[in-house]
C-alpha atoms as a PDB file:
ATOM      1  CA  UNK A   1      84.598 -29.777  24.661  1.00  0.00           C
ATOM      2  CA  UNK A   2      83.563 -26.048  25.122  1.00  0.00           C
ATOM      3  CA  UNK A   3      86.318 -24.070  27.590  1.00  0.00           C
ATOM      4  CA  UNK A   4      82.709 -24.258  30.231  1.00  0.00           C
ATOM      5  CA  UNK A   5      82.365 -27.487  30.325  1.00  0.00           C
ATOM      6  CA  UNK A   6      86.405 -28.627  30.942  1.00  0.00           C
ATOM      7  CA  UNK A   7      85.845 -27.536  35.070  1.00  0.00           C
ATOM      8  CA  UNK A   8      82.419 -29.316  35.504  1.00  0.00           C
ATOM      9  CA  UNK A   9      84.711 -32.539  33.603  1.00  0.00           C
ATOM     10  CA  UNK A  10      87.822 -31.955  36.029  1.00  0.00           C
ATOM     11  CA  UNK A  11      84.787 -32.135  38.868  1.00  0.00           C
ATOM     12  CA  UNK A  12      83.308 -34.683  37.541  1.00  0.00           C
ATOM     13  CA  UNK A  13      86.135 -37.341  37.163  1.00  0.00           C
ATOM     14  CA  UNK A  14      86.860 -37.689  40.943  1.00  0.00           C
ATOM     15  CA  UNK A  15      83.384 -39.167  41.560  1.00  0.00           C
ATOM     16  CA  UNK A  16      83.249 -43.081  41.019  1.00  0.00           C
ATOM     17  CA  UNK A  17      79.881 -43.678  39.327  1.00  0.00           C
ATOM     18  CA  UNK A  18      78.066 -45.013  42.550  1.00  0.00           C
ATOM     19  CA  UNK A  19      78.923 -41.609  43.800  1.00  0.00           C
ATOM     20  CA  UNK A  20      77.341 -39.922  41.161  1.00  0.00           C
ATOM     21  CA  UNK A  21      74.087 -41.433  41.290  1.00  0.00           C
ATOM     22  CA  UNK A  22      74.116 -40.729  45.343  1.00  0.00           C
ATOM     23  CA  UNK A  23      74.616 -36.691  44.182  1.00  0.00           C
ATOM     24  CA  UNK A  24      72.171 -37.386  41.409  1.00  0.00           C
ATOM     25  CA  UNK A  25      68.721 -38.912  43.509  1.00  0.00           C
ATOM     26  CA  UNK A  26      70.066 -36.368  46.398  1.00  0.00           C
ATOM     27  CA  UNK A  27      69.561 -33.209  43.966  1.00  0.00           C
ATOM     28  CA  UNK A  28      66.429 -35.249  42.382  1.00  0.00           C
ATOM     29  CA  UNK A  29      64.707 -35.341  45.772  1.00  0.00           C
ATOM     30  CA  UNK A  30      65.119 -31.524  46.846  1.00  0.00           C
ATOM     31  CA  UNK A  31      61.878 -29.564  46.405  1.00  0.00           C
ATOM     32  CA  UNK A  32      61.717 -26.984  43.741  1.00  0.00           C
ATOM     33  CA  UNK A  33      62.490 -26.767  40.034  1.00  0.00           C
ATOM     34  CA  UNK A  34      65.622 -26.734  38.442  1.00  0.00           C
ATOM     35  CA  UNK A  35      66.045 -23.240  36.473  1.00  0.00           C
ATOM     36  CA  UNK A  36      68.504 -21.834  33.953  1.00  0.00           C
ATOM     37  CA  UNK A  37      69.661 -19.207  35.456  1.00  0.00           C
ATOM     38  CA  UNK A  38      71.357 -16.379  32.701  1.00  0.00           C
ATOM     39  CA  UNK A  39      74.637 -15.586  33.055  1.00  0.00           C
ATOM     40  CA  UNK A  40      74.263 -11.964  33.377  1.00  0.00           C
ATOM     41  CA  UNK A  41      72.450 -12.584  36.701  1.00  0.00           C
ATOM     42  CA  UNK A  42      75.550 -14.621  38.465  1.00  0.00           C
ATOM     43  CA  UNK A  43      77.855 -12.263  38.078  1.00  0.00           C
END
């Protein structure tokens, strides 16, 4: 697993899977479109 991915796992792991799919239709139903976003412009 790339070093970026090991926080979203460590996140992850302390939502049961119900959970998950409550967080999941939640961001689903918010207006918009998901974007990448390039690193460059977070920092």
């Amino acid at each position: 697993m790339p070093r970026g991915q090991s926080e979203q796992a460590d996140i992850a792991v302390q939502f049961s899977d119900k959970e998950m799919k409550v967080l999941a239709d939640h961001v689903a139903s918010l207006p918009g479109e998901i974007q990448t976003v390039q690193r460059s412009r977070i920092k």
